[in-house]
C-alpha atoms as a PDB file:
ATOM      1  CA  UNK A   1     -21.188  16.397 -26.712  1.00  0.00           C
ATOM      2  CA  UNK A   2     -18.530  17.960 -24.186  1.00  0.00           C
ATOM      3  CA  UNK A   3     -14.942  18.097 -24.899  1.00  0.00           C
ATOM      4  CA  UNK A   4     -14.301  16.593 -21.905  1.00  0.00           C
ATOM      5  CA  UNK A   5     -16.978  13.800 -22.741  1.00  0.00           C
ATOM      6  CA  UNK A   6     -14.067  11.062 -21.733  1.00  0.00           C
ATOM      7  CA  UNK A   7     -12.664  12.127 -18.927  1.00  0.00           C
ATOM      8  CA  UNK A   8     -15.955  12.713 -17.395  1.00  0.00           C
ATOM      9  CA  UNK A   9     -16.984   9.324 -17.501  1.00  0.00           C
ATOM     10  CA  UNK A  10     -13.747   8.790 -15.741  1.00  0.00           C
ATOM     11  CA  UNK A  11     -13.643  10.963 -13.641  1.00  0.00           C
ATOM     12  CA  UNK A  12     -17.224  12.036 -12.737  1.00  0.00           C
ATOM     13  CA  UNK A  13     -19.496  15.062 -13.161  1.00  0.00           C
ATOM     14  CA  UNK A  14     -18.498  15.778  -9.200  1.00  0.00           C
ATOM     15  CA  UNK A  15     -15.100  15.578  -9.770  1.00  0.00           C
ATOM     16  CA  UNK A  16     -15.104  17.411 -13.207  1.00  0.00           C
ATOM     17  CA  UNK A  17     -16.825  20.552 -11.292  1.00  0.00           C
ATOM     18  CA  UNK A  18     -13.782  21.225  -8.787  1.00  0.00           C
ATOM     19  CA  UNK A  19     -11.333  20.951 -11.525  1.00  0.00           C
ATOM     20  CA  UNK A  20     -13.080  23.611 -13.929  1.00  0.00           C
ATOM     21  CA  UNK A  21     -13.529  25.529 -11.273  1.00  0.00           C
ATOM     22  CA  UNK A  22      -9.957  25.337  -9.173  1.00  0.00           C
ATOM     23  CA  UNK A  23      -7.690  27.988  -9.905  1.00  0.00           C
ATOM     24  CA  UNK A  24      -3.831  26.500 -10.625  1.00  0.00           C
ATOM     25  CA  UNK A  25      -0.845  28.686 -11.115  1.00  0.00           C
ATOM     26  CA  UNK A  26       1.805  27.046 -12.933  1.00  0.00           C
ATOM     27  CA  UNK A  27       4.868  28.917 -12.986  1.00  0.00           C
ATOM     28  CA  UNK A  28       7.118  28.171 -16.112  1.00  0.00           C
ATOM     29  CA  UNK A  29       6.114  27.285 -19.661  1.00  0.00           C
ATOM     30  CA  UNK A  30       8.841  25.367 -20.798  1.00  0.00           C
ATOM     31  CA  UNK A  31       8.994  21.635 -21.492  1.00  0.00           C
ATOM     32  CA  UNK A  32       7.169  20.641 -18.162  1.00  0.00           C
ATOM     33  CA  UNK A  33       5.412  23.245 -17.390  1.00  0.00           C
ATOM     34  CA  UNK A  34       3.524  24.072 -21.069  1.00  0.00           C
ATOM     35  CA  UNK A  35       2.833  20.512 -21.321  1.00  0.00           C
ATOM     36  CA  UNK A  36       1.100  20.405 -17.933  1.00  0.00           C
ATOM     37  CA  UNK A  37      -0.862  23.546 -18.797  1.00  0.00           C
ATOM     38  CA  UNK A  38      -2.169  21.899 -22.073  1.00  0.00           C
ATOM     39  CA  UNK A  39      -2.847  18.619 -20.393  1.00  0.00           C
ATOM     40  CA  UNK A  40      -4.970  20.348 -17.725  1.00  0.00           C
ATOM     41  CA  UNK A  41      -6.907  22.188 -19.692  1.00  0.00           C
ATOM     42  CA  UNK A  42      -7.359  19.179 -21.839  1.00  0.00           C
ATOM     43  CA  UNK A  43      -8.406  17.820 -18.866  1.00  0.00           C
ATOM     44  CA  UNK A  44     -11.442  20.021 -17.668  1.00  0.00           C
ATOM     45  CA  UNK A  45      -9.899  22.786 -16.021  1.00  0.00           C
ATOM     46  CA  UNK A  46     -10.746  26.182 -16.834  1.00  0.00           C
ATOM     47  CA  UNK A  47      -8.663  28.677 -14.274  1.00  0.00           C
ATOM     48  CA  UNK A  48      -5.056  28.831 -15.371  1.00  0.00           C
ATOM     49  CA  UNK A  49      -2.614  30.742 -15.195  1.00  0.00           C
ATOM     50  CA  UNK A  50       0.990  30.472 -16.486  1.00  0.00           C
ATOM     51  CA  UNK A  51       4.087  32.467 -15.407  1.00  0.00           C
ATOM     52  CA  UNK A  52       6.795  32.780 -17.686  1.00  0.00           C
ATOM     53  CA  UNK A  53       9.261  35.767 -19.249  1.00  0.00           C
ATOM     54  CA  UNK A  54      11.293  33.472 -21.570  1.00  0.00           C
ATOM     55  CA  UNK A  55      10.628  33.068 -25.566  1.00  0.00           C
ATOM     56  CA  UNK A  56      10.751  30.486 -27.671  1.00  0.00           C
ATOM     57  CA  UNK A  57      13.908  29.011 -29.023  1.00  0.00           C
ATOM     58  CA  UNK A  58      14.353  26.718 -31.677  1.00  0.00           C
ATOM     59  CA  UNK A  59      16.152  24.051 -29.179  1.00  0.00           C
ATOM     60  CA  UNK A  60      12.310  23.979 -27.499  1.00  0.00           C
ATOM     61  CA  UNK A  61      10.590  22.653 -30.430  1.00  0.00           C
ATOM     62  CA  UNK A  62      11.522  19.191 -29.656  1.00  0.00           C
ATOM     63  CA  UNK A  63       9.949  18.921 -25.711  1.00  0.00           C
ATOM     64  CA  UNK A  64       7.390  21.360 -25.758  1.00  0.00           C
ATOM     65  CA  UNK A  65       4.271  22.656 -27.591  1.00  0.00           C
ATOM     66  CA  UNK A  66       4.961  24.925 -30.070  1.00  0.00           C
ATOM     67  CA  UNK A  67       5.954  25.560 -33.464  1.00  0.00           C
ATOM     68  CA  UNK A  68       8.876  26.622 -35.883  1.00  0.00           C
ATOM     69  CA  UNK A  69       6.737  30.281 -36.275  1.00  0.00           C
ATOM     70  CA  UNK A  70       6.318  31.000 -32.519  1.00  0.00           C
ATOM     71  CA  UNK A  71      10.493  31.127 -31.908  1.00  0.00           C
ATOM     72  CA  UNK A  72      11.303  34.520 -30.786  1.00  0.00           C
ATOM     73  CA  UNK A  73       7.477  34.789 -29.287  1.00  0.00           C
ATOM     74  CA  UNK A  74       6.521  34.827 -25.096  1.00  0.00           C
ATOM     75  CA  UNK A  75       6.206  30.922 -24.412  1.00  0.00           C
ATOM     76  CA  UNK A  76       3.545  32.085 -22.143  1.00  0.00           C
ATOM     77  CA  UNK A  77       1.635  34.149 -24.857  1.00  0.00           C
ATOM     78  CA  UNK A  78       1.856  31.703 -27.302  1.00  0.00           C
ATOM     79  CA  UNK A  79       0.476  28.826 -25.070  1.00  0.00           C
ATOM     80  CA  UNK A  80      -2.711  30.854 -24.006  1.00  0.00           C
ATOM     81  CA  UNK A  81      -3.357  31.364 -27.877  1.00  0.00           C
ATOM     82  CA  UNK A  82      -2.844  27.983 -28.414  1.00  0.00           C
ATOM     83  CA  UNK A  83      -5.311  26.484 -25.750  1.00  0.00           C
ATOM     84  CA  UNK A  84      -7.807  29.166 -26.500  1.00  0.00           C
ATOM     85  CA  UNK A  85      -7.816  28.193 -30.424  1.00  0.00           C
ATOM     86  CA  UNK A  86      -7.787  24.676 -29.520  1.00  0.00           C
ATOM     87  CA  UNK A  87     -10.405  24.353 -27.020  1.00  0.00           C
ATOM     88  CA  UNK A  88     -11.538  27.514 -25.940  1.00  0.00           C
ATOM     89  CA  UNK A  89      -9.834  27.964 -22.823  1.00  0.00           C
ATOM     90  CA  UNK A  90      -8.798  31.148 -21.585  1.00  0.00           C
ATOM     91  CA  UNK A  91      -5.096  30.713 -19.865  1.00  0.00           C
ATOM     92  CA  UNK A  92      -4.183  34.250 -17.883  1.00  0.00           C
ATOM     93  CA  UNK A  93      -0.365  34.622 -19.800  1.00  0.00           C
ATOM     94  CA  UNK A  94       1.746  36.823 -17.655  1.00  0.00           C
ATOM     95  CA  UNK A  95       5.333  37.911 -19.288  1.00  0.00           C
ATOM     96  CA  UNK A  96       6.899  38.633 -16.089  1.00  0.00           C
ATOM     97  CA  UNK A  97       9.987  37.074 -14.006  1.00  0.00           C
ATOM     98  CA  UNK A  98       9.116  36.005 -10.875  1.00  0.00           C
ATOM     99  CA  UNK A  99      10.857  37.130  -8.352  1.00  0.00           C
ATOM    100  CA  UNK A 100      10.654  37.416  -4.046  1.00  0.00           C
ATOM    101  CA  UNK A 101       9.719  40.928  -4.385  1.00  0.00           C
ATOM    102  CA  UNK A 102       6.496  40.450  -6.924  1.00  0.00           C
ATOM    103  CA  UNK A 103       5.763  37.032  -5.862  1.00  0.00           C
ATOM    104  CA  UNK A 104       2.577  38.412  -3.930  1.00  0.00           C
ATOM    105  CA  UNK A 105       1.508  40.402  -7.481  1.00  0.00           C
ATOM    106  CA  UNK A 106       2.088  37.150  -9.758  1.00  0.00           C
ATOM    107  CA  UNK A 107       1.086  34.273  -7.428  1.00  0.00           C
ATOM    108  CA  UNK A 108      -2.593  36.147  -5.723  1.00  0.00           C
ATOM    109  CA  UNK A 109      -5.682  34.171  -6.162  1.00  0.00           C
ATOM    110  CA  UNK A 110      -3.893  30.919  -6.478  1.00  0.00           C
ATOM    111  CA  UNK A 111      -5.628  28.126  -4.917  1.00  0.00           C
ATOM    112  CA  UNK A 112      -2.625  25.503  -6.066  1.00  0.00           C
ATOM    113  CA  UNK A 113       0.711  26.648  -7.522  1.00  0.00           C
ATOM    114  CA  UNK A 114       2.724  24.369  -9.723  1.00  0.00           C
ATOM    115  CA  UNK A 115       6.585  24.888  -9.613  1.00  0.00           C
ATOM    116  CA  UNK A 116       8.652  24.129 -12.921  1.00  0.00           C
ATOM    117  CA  UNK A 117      11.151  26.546 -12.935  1.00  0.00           C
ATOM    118  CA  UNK A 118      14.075  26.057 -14.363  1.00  0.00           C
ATOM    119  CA  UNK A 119      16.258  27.861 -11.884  1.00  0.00           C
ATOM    120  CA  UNK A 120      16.586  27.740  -7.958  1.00  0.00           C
ATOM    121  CA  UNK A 121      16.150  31.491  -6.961  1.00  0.00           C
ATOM    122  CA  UNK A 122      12.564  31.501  -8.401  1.00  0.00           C
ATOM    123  CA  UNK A 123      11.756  27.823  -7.130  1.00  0.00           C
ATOM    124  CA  UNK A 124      13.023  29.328  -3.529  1.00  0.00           C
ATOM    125  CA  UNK A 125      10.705  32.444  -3.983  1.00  0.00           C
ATOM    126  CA  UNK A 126       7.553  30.141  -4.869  1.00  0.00           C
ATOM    127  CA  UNK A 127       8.542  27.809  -1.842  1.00  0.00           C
ATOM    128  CA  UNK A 128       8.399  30.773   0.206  1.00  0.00           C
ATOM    129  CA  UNK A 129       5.310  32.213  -0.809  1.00  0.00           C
ATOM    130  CA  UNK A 130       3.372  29.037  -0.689  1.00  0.00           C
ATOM    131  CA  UNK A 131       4.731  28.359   2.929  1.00  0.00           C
ATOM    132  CA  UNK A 132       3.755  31.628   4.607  1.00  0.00           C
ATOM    133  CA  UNK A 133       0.093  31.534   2.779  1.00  0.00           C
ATOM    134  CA  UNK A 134      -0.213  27.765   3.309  1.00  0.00           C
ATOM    135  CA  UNK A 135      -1.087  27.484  -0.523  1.00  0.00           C
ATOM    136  CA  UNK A 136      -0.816  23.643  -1.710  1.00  0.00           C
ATOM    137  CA  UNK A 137       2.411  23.903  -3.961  1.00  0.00           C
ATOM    138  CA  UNK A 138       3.570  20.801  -6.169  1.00  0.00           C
ATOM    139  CA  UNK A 139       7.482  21.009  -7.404  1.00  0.00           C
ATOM    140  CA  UNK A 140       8.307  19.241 -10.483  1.00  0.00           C
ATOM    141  CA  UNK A 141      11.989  18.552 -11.911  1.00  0.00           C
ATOM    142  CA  UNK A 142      13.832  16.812 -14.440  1.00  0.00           C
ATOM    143  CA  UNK A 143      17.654  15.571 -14.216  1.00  0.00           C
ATOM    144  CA  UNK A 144      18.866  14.014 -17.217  1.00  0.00           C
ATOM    145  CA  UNK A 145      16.829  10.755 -16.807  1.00  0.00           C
ATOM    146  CA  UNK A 146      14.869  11.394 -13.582  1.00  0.00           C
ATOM    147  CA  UNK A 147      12.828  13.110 -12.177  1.00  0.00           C
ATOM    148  CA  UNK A 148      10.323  14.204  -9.282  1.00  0.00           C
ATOM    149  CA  UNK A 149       6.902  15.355  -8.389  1.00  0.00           C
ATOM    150  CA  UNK A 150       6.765  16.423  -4.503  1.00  0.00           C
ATOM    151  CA  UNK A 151       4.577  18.825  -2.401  1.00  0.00           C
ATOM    152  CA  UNK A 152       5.973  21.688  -1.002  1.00  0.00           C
ATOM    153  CA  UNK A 153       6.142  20.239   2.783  1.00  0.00           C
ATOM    154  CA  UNK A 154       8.872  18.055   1.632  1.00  0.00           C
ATOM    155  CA  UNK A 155      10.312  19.611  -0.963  1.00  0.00           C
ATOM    156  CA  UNK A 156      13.867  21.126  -0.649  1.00  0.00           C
ATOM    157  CA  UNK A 157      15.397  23.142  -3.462  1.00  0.00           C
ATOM    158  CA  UNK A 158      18.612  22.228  -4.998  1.00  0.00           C
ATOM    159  CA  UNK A 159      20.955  25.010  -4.561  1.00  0.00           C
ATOM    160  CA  UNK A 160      21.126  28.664  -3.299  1.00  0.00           C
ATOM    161  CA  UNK A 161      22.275  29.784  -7.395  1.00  0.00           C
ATOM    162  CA  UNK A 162      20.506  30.634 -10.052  1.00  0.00           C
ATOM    163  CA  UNK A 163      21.607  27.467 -11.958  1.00  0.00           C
ATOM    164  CA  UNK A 164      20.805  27.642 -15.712  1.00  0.00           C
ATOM    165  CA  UNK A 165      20.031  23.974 -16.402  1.00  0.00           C
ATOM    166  CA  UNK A 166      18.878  23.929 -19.804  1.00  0.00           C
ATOM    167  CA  UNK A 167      21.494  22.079 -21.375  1.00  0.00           C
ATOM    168  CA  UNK A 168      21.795  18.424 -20.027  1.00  0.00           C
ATOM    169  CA  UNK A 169      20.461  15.463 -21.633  1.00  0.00           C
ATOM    170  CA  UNK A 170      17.014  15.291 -21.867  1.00  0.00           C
ATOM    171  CA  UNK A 171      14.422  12.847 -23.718  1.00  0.00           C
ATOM    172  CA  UNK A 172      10.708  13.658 -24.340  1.00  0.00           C
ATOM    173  CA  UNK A 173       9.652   9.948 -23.024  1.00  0.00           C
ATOM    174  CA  UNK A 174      10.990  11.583 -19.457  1.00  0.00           C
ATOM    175  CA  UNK A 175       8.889  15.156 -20.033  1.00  0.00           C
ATOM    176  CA  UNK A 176       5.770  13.399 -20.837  1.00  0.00           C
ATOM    177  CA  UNK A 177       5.822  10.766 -18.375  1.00  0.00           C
ATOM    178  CA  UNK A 178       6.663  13.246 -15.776  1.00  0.00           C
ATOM    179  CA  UNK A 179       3.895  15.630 -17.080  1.00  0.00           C
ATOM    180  CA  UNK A 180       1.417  12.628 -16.702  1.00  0.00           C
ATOM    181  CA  UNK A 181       2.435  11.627 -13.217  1.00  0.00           C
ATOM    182  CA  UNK A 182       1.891  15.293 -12.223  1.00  0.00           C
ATOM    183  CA  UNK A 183      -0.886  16.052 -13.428  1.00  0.00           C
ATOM    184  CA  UNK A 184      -2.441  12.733 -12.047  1.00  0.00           C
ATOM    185  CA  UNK A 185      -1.074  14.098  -8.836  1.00  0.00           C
ATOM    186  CA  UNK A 186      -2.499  17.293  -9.156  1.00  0.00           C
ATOM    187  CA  UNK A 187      -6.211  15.421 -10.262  1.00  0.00           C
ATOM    188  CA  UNK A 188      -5.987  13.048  -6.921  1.00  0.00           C
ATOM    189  CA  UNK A 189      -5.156  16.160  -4.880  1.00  0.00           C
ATOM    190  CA  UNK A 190      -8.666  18.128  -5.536  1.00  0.00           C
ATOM    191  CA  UNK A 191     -10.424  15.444  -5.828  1.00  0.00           C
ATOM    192  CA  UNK A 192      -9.304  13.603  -2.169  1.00  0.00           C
ATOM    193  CA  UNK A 193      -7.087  16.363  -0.572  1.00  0.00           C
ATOM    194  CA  UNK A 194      -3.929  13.477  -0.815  1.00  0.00           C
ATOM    195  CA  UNK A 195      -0.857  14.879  -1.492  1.00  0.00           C
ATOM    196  CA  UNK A 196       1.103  12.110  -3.219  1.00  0.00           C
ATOM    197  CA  UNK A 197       5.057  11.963  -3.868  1.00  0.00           C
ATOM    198  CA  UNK A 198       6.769  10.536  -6.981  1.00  0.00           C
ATOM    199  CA  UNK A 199      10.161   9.843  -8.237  1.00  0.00           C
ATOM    200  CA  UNK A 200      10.356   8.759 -12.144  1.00  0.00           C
ATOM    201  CA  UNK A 201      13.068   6.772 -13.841  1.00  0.00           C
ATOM    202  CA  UNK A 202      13.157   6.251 -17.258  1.00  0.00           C
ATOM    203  CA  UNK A 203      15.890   4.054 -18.398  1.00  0.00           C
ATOM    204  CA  UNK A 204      13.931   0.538 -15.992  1.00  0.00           C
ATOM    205  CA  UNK A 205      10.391   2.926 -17.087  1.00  0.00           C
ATOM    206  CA  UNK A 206       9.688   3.049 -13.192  1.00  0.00           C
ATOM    207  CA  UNK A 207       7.205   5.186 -11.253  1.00  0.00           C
ATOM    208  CA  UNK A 208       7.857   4.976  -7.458  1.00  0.00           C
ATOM    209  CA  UNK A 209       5.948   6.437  -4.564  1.00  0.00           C
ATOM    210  CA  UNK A 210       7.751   8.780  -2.202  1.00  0.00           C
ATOM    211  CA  UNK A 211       7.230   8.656   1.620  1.00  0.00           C
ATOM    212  CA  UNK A 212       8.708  11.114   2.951  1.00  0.00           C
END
């Protein structure tokens, strides 16, 4: 029996097919980011990779995948060894900053790019990239207790400054909901070529379409 038995009878054998063979880039492995990389993969597909230079830090443990061993290890490494041991799937774990100057290096071969950064320099540089290549590019962002999922077209990045935003309020409930919601996004987007827009609250538990 596959692994994916379940979601195949959801989603079909047809659709199952694009998504093990559709090659996402999802840049940042922290508590979006690793969580959408395992729930992918959990979901049928088979060609990821994950951008990420930052290691593991106790403060982590609580949002995202990983365990009191891994601190001080690459989050990026440590996911692909994860998946791989868990259900065989191979994640390409690059250890590298991303930056405007390498974004052509990191970001190649990409047929969609996920954007979870955690800082508005790099979420600029992805913008960018996916713009002038007109690669499909879903940004994803949490702010205390919301948070959104937009496509590139609409998306506009907070700041000019490489904000450091790891310290403001933040519960799971609003990581994996958001992780849900994008990868559901993500799912309808191969499958129908929609590109669907959503804003997530968590204290009324509300998931709102965005027309933009």
């Amino acid at each position: 029996m596959s692994i994916f038995f379940h979601e195949q009878l959801y989603r079909t054998n047809a659709v199952m097919t694009k998504l093990k063979n559709y090659h996402v880039t999802i840049c940042g492995a922290g508590a979006l980011g690793a969580n959408i990389a395992e729930n992918l993969a959990r979901s049928g597909f088979d060609k990821l990779t994950v951008i990420d230079c930052d290691r593991i830090e106790e403060r982590n443990l609580s949002t995202q995948p990983y365990y009191r061993s891994d601190v001080g290890a690459f989050k990026a490494k440590i996911l692909a060894n994860n998946l791989y041991r868990a259900i065989g799937t191979k994640v390409d774990a690059k250890t590298k900053e991303l930056t405007p100057a390498n974004t052509n290096q990191l970001l190649q071969d990409s047929q969609l790019i996920i954007d979870v950064f955690d800082n508005s320099v790099a979420r600029q540089a992805v913008k960018n990239y996916a713009e002038q290549l007109s690669i499909p590019c879903l940004h994803a962002g949490l702010s205390t207790d919301y948070a959104e999922v937009i496509w590139n077209e609409v998306y506009r990045v907070p700041s000019e400054v490489n904000d450091d935003v790891c310290d403001y309020p933040l519960a799971r409930n609003l990581v994996i909901l958001t992780v849900a919601v994008a990868c559901e996004a993500i799912i309808s987007f191969i499958a129908t070529a929609e590109q669907r827009n959503f804003t997530i609250t968590l204290k009324d538990l509300t998931v709102q379409s965005l027309f933009l």
